[in-house]
C-alpha atoms as a PDB file:
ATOM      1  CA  UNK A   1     -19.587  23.944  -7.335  1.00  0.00           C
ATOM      2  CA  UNK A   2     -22.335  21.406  -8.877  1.00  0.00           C
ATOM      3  CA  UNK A   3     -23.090  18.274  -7.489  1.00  0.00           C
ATOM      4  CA  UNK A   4     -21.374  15.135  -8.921  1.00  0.00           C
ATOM      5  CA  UNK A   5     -24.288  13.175  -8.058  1.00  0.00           C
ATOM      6  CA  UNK A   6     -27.158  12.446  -9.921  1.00  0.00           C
ATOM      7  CA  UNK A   7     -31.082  12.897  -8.430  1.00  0.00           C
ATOM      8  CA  UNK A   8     -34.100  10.771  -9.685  1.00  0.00           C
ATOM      9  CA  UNK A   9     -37.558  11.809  -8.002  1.00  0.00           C
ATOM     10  CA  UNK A  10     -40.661   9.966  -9.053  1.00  0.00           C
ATOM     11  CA  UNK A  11     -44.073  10.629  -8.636  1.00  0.00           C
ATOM     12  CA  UNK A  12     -45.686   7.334  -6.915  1.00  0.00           C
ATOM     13  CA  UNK A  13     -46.932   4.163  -8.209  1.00  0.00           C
ATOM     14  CA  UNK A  14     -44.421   3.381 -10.483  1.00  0.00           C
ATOM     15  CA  UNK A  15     -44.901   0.915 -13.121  1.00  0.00           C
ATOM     16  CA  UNK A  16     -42.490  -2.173 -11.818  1.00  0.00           C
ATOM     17  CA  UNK A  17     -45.099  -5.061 -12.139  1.00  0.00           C
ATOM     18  CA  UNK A  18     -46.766  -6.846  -9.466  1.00  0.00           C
ATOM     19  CA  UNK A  19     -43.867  -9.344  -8.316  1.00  0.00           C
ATOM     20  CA  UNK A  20     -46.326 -10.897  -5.803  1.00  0.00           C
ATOM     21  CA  UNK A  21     -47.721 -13.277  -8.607  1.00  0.00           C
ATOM     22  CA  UNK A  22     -45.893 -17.003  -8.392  1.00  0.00           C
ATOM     23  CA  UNK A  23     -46.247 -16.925 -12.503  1.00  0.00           C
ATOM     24  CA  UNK A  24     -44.839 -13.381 -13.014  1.00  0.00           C
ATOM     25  CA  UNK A  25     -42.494 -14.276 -16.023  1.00  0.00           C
ATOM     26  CA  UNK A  26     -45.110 -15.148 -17.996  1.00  0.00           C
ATOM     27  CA  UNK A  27     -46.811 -12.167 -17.338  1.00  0.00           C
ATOM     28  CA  UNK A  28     -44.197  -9.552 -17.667  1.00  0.00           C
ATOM     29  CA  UNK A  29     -45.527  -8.362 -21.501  1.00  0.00           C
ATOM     30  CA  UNK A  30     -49.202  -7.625 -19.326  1.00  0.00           C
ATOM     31  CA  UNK A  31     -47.628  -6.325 -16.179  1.00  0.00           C
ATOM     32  CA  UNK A  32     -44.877  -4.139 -17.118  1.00  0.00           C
ATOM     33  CA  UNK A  33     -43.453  -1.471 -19.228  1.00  0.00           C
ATOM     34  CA  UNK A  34     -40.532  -0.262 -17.571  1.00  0.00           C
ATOM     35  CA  UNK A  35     -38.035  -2.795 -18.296  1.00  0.00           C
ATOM     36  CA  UNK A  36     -38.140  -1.018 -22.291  1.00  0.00           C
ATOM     37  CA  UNK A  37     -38.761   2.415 -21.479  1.00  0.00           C
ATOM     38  CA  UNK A  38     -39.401   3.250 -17.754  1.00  0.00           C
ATOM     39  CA  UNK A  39     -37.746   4.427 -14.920  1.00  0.00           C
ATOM     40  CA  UNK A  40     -35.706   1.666 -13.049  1.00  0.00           C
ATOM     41  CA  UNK A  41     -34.147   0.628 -15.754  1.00  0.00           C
ATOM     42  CA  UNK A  42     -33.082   4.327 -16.773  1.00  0.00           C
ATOM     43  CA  UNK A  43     -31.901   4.449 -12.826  1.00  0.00           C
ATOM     44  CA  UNK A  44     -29.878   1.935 -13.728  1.00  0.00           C
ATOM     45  CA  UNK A  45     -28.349   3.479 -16.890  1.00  0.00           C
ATOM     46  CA  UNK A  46     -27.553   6.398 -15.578  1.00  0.00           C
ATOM     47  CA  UNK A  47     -25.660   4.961 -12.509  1.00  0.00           C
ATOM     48  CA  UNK A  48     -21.827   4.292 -13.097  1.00  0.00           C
ATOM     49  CA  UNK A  49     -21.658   1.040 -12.577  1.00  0.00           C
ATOM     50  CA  UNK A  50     -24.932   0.168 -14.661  1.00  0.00           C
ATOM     51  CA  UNK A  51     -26.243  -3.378 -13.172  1.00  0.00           C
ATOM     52  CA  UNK A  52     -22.963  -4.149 -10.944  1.00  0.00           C
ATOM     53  CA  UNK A  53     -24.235  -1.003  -8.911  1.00  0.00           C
ATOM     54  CA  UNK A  54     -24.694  -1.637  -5.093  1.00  0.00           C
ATOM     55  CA  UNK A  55     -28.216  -0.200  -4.513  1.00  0.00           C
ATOM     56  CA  UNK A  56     -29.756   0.368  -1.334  1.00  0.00           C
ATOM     57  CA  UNK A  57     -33.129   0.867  -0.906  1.00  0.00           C
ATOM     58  CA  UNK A  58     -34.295   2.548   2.670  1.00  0.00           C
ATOM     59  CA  UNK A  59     -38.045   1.867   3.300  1.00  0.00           C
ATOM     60  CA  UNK A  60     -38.010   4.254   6.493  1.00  0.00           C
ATOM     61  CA  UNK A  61     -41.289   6.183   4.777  1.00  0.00           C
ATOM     62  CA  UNK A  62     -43.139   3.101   4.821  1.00  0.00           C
ATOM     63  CA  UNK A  63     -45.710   1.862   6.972  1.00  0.00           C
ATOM     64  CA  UNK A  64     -45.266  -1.852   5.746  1.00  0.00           C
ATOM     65  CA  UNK A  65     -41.060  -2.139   4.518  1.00  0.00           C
ATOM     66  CA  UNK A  66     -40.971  -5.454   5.288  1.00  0.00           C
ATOM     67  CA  UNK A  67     -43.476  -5.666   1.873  1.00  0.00           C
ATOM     68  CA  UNK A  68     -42.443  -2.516   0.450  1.00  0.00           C
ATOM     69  CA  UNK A  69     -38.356  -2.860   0.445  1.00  0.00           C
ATOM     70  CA  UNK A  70     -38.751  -7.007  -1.474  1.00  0.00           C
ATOM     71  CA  UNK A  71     -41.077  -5.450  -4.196  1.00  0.00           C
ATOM     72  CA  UNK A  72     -38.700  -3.075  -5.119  1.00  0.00           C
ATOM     73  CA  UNK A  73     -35.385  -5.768  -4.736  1.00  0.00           C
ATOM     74  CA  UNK A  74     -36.986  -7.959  -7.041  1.00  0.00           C
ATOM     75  CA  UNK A  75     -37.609  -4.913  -9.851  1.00  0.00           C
ATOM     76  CA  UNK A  76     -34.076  -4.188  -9.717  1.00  0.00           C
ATOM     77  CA  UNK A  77     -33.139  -7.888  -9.684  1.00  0.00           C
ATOM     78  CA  UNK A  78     -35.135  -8.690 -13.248  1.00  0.00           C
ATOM     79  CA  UNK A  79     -33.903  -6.045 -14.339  1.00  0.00           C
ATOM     80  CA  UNK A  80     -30.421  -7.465 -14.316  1.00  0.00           C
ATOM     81  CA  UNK A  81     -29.012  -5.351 -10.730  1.00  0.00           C
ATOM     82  CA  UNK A  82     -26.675  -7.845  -9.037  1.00  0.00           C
ATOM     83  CA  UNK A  83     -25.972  -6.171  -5.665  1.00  0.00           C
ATOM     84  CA  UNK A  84     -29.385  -5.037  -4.476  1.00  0.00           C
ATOM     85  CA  UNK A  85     -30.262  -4.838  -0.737  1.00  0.00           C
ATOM     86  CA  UNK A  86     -33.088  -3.536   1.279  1.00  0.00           C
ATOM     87  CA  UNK A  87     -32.334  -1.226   4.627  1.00  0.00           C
ATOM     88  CA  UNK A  88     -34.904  -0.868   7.022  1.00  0.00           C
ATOM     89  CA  UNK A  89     -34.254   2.433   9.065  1.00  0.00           C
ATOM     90  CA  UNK A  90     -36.822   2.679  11.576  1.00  0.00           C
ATOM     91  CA  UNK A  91     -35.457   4.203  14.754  1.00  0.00           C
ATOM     92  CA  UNK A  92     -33.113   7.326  14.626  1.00  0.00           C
ATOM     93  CA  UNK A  93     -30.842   5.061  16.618  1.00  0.00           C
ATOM     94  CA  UNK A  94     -30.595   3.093  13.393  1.00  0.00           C
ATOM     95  CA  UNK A  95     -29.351   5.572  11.568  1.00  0.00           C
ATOM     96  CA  UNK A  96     -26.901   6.071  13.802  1.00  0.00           C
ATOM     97  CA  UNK A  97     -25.492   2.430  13.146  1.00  0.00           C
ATOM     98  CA  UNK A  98     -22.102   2.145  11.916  1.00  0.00           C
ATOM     99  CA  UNK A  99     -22.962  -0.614  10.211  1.00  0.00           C
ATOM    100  CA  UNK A 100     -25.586   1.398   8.291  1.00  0.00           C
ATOM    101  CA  UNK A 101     -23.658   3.894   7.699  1.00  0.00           C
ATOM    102  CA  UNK A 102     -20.993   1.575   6.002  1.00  0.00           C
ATOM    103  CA  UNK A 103     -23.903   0.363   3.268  1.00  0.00           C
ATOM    104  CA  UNK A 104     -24.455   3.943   2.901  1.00  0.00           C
ATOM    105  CA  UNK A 105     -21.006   4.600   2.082  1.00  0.00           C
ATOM    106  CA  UNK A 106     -20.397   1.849  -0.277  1.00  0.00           C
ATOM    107  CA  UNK A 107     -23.729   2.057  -2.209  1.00  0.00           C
ATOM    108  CA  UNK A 108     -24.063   3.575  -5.798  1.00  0.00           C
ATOM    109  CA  UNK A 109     -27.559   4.469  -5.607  1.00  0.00           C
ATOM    110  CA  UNK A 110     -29.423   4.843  -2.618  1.00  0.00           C
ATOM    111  CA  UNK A 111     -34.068   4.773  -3.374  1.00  0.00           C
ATOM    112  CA  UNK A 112     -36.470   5.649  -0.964  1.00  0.00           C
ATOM    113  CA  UNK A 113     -39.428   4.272  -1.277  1.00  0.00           C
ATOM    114  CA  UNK A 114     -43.120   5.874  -0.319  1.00  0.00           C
ATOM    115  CA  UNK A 115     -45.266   6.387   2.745  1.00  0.00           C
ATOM    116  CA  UNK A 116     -44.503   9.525   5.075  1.00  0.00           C
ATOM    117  CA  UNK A 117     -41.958  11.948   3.836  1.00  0.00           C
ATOM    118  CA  UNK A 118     -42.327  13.071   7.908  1.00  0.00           C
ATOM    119  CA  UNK A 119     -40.949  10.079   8.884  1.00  0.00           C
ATOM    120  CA  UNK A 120     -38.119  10.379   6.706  1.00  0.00           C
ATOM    121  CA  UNK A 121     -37.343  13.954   7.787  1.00  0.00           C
ATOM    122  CA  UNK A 122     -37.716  13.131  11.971  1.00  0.00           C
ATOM    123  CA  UNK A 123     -36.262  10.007  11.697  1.00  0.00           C
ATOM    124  CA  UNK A 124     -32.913  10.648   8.973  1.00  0.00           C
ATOM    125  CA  UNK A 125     -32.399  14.368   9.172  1.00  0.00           C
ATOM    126  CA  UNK A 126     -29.308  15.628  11.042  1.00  0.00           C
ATOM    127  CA  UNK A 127     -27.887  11.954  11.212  1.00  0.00           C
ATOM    128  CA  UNK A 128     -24.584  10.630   9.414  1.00  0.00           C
ATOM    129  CA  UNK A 129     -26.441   8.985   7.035  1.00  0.00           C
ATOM    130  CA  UNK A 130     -28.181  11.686   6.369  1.00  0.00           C
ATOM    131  CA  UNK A 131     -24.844  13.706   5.705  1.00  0.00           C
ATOM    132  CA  UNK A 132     -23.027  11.201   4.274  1.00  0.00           C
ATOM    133  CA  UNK A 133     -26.081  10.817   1.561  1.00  0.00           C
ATOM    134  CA  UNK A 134     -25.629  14.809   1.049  1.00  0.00           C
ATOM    135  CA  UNK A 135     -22.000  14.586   0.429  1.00  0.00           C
ATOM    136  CA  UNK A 136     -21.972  11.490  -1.642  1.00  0.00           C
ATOM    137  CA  UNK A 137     -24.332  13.627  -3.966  1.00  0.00           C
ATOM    138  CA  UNK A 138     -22.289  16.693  -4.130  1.00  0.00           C
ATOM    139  CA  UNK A 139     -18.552  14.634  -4.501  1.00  0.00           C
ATOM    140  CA  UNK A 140     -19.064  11.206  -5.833  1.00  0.00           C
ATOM    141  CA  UNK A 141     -20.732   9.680  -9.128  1.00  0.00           C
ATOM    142  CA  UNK A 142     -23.331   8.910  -6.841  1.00  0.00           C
ATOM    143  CA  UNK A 143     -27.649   8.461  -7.575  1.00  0.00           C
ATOM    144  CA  UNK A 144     -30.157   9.591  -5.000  1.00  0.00           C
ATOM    145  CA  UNK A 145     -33.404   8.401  -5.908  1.00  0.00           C
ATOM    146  CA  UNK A 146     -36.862   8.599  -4.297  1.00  0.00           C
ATOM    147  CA  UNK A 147     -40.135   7.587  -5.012  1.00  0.00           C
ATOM    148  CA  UNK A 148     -43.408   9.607  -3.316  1.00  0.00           C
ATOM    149  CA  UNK A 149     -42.489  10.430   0.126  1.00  0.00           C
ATOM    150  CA  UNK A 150     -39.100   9.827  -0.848  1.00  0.00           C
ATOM    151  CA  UNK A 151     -39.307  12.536  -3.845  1.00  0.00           C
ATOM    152  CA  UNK A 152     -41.164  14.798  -1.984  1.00  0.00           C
ATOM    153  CA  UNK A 153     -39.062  15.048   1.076  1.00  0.00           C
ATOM    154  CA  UNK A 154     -35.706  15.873  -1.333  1.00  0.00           C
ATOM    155  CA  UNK A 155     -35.685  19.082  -2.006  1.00  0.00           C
ATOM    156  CA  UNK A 156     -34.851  21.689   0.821  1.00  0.00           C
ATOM    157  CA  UNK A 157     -38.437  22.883   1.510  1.00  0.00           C
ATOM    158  CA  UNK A 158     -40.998  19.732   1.357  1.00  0.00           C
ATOM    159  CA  UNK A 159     -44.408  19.505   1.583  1.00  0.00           C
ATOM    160  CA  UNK A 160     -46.254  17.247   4.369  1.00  0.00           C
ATOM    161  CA  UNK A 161     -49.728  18.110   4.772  1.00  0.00           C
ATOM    162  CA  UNK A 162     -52.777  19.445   3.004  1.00  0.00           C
ATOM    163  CA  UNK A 163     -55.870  18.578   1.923  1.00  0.00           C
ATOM    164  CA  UNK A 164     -56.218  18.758  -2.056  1.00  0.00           C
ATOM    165  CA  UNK A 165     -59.956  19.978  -2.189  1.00  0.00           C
ATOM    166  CA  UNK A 166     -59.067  22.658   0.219  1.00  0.00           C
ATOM    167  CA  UNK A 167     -55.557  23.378  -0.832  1.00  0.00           C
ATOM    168  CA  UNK A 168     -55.946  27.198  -2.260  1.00  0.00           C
ATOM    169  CA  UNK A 169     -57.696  28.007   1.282  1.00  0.00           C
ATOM    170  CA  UNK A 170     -54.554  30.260   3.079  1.00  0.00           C
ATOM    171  CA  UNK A 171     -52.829  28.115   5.756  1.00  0.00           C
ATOM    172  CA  UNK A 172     -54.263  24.915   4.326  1.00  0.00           C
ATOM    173  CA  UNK A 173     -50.839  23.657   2.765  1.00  0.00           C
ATOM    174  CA  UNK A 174     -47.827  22.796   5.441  1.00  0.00           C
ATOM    175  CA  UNK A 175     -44.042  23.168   4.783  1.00  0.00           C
ATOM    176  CA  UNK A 176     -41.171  22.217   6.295  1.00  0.00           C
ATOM    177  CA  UNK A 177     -37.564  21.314   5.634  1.00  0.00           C
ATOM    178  CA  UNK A 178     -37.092  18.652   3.461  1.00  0.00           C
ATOM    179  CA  UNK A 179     -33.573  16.483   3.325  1.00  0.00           C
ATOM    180  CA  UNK A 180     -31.953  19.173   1.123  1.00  0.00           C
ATOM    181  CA  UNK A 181     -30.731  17.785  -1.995  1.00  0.00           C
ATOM    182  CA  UNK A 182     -31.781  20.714  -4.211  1.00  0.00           C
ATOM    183  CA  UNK A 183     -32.765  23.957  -3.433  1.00  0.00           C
ATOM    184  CA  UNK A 184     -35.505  26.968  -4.528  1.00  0.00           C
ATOM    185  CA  UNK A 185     -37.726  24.004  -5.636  1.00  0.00           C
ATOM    186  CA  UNK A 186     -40.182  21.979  -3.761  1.00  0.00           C
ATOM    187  CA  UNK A 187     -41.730  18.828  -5.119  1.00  0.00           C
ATOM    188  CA  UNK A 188     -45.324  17.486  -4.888  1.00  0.00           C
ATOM    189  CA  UNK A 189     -46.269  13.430  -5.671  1.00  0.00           C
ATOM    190  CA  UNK A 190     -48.902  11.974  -6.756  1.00  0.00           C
ATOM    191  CA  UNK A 191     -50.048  14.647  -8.677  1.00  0.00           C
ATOM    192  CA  UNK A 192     -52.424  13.939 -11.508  1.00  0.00           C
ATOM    193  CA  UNK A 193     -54.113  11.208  -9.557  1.00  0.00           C
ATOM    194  CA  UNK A 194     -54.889  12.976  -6.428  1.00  0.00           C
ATOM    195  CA  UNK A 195     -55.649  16.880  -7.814  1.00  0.00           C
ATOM    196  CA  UNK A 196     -53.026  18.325  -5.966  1.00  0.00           C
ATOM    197  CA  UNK A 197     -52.362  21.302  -8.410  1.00  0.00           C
ATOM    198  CA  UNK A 198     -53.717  23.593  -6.044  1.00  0.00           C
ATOM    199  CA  UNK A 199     -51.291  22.710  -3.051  1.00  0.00           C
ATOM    200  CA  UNK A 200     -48.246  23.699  -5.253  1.00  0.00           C
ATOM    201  CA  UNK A 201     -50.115  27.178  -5.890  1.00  0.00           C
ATOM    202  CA  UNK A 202     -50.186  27.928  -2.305  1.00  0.00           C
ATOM    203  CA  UNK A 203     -46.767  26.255  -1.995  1.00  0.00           C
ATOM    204  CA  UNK A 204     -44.911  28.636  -4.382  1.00  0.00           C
ATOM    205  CA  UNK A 205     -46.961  32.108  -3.803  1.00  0.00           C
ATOM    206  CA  UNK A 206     -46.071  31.596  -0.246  1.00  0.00           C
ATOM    207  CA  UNK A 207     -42.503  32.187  -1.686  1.00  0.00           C
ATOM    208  CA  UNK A 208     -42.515  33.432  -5.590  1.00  0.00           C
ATOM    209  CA  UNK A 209     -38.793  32.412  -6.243  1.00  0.00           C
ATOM    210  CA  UNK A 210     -39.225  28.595  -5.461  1.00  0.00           C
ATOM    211  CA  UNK A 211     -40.265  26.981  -8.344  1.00  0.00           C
ATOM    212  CA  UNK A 212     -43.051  24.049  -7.837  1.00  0.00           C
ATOM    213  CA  UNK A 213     -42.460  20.388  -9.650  1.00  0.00           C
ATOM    214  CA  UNK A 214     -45.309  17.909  -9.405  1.00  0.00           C
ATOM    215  CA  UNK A 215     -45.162  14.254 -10.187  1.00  0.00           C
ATOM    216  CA  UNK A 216     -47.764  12.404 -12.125  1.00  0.00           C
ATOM    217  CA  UNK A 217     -47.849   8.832 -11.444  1.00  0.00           C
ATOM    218  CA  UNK A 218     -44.730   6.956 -12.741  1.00  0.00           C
ATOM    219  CA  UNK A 219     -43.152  10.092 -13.640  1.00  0.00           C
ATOM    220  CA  UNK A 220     -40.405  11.352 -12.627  1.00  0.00           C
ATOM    221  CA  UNK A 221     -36.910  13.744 -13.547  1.00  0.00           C
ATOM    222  CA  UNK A 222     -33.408  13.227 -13.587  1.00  0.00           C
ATOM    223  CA  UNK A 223     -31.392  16.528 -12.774  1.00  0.00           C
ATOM    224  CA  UNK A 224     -27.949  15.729 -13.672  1.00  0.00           C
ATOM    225  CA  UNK A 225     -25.542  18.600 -12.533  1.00  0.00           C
ATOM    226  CA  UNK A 226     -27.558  20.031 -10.069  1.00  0.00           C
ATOM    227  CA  UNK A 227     -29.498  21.982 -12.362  1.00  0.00           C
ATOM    228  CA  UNK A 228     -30.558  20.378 -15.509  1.00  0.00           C
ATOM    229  CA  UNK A 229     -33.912  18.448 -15.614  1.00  0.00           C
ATOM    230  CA  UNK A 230     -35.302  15.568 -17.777  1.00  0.00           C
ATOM    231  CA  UNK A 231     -38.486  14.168 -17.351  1.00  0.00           C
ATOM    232  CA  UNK A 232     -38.608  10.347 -17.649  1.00  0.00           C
ATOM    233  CA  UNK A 233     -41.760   8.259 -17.475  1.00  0.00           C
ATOM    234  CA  UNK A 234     -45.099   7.726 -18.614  1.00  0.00           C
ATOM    235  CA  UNK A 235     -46.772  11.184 -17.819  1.00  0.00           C
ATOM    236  CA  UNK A 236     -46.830  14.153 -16.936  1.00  0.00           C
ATOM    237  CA  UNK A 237     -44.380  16.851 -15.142  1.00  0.00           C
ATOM    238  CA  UNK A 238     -46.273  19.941 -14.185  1.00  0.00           C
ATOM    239  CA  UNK A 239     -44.024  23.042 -13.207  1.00  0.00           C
ATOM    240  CA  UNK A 240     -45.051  26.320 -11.601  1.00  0.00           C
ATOM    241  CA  UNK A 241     -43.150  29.196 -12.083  1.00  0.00           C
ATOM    242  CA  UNK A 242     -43.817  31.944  -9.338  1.00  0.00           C
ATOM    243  CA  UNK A 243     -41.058  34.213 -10.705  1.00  0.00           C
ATOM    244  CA  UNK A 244     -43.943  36.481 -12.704  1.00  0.00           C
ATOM    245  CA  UNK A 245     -46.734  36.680 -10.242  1.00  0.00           C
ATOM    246  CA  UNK A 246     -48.306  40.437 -10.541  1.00  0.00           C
ATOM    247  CA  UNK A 247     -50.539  40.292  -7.498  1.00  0.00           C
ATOM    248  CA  UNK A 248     -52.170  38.290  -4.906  1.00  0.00           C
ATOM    249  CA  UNK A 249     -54.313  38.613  -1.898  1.00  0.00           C
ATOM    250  CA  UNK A 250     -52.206  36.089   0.450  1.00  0.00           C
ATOM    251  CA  UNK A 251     -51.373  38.920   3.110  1.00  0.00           C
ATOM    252  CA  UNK A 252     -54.747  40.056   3.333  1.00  0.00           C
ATOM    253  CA  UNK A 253     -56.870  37.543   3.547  1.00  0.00           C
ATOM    254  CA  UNK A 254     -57.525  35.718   6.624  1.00  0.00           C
ATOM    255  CA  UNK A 255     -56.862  32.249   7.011  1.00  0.00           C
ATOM    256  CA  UNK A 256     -59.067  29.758   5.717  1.00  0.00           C
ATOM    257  CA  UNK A 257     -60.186  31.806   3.234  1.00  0.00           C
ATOM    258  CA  UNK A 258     -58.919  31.477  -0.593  1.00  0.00           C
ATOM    259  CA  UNK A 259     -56.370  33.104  -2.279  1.00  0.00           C
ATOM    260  CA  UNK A 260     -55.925  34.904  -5.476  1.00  0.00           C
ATOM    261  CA  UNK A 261     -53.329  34.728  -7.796  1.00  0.00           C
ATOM    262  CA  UNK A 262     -52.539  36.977 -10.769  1.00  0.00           C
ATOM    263  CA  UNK A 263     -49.853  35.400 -13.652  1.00  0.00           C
ATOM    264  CA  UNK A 264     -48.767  32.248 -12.061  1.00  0.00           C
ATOM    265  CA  UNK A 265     -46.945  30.821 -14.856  1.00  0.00           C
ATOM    266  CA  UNK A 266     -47.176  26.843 -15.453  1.00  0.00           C
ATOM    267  CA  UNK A 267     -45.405  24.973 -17.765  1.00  0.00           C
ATOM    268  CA  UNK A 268     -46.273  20.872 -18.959  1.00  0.00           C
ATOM    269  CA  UNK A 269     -43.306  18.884 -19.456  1.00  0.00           C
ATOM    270  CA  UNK A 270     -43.579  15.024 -20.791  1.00  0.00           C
ATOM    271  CA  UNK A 271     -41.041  12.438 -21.880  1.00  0.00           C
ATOM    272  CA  UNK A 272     -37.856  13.598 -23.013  1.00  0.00           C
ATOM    273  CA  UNK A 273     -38.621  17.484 -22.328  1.00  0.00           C
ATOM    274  CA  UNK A 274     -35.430  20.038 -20.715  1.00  0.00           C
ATOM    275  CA  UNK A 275     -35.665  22.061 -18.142  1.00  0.00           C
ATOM    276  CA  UNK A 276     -32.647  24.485 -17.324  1.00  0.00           C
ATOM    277  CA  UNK A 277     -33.348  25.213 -13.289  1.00  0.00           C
ATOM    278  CA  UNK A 278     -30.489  28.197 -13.710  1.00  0.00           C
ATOM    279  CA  UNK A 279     -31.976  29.732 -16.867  1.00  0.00           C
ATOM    280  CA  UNK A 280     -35.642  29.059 -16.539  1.00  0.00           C
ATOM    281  CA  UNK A 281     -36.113  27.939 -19.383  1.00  0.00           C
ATOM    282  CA  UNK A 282     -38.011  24.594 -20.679  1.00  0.00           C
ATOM    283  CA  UNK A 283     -36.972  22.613 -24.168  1.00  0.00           C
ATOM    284  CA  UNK A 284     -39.871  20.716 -25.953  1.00  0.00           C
ATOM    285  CA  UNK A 285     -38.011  17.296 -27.566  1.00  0.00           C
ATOM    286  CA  UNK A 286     -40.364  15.532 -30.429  1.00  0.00           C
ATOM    287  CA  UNK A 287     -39.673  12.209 -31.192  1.00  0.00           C
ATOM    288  CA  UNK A 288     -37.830  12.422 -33.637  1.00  0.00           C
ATOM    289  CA  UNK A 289     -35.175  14.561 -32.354  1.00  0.00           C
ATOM    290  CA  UNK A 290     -34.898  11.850 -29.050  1.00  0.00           C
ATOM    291  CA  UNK A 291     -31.506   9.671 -29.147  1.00  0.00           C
ATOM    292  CA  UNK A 292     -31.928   6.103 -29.588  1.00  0.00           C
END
């Protein structure tokens, strides 16, 4: 059975505006995009109850939430979101909270913001909310959205440490579980910005059938049914494919040393692009053909 739930993962550094400036409404035309085209406001669309949604947004990757969590509140809020709230998680014994777990259970959307998807592994996984987040997705018009850490750490098998200039040296790249929102595909952030390409290589030859997704800077996807993907955003969505792979040296070579791949497939998907996750197989949209 597929999810009810909808799942929005973003890249890092998305474009909401710098809400720290005491003049920001007169600034909004230099500072920000999103509110026409970007990707709060398309969270917003997508969720049922548009800008009546209660949205919770869980800084428990962050180093700094008290800053982090009020950024993001006041995005939504100019946005026109009525029933925003921030929940800072940083104990497991806070997730453990009834009280949390009621805001869990009556929110709409739930967004995780950035910092250390660890953190939001050790400190969430195996809790209620944790659960209750899982079954909300699969049984409930419910959105699940995460930016950075919180994108990486969705997917079942999630990426939390390696270097990008030494990423294609075996052992380099680290994987563990992530909170297990989608499966056979693990997601990398900051992608353009930071050269990370080479960490999802080693990330899906370790295991051919997982298919790698990495995030460009205010870029995201929306994967509506549990297996249909739209990217949203600014820029770029970068997917390796590790289905086709003819030959590699990953056994064989010891570790630290690099690895070869033969046919790694990659595909480049940008605004308004299809991706069917069951059928493999990407959809290029041109403007024209995009509904208004």
């Amino acid at each position: 059975m597929n999810p009810k739930g909808k799942l929005i993962v973003i890249g890092g550094a998305v474009d909401k505006g710098s809400f720290t400036e005491k003049n920001f409404d007169k600034q909004v035309e230099k500072n920000l995009n999103f509110f026409e085209t970007g990707i709060l406001k398309r969270l917003i669309i997508e969720s049922r109850l548009k800008e009546k949604s209660h949205i919770e947004i869980i800084t428990t990757a962050s180093k700094i939430p008290k800053e982090v969590g009020p950024e993001y509140a006041k995005a939504f809020e100019y946005l026109g979101a009525g029933n925003v709230h921030v929940l800072h998680i940083e104990k497991r014994e806070e997730a453990l909270d009834q009280e949390n777990i009621e805001r869990i259970r009556k929110a709409d959307i739930v967004m995780f913001t950035g910092g250390d998807q660890l953190r939001l592994t050790s400190i969430l996984g195996g809790t209620p909310i944790h659960n209750l987040i899982l079954e909300k997705y699969k049984n409930e018009e419910f959105i699940f959205a995460g930016t950075s850490a919180g994108a990486a750490a969705a997917s079942n098998s999630m990426i939390y440490q390696g270097s990008s200039s030494e990423a294609l040296l075996k052992g380099e790249v680290k994987i563990t579980s992530g909170l297990g929102l989608i499966d056979n595909v693990i997601i990398d952030t900051h992608f353009v910005h930071r050269g990370r390409i080479g960490r999802l290589f080693q990330a899906v030859v370790n295991n051919p059938r997982t298919l790698g997704i990495g995030l460009g800077e205010d870029t995201g996807f929306l994967i509506t049914n549990g297996n249909y993907m739209e990217a949203i955003g600014s820029g770029l969505v970068i997917l390796v494919d590790g289905r086709h792979i003819k030959d590699t040296n990953l056994t064989q070579v010891e570790m630290g040393n690099p690895i070869s791949i033969k046919n790694l497939v990659v595909h480049v998907m940008s605004k308004y692009d299809h991706y069917d996750l069951d059928k493999h197989e990407m959809t290029i949209h041109s403007e024209q053909h995009v509904l208004k």
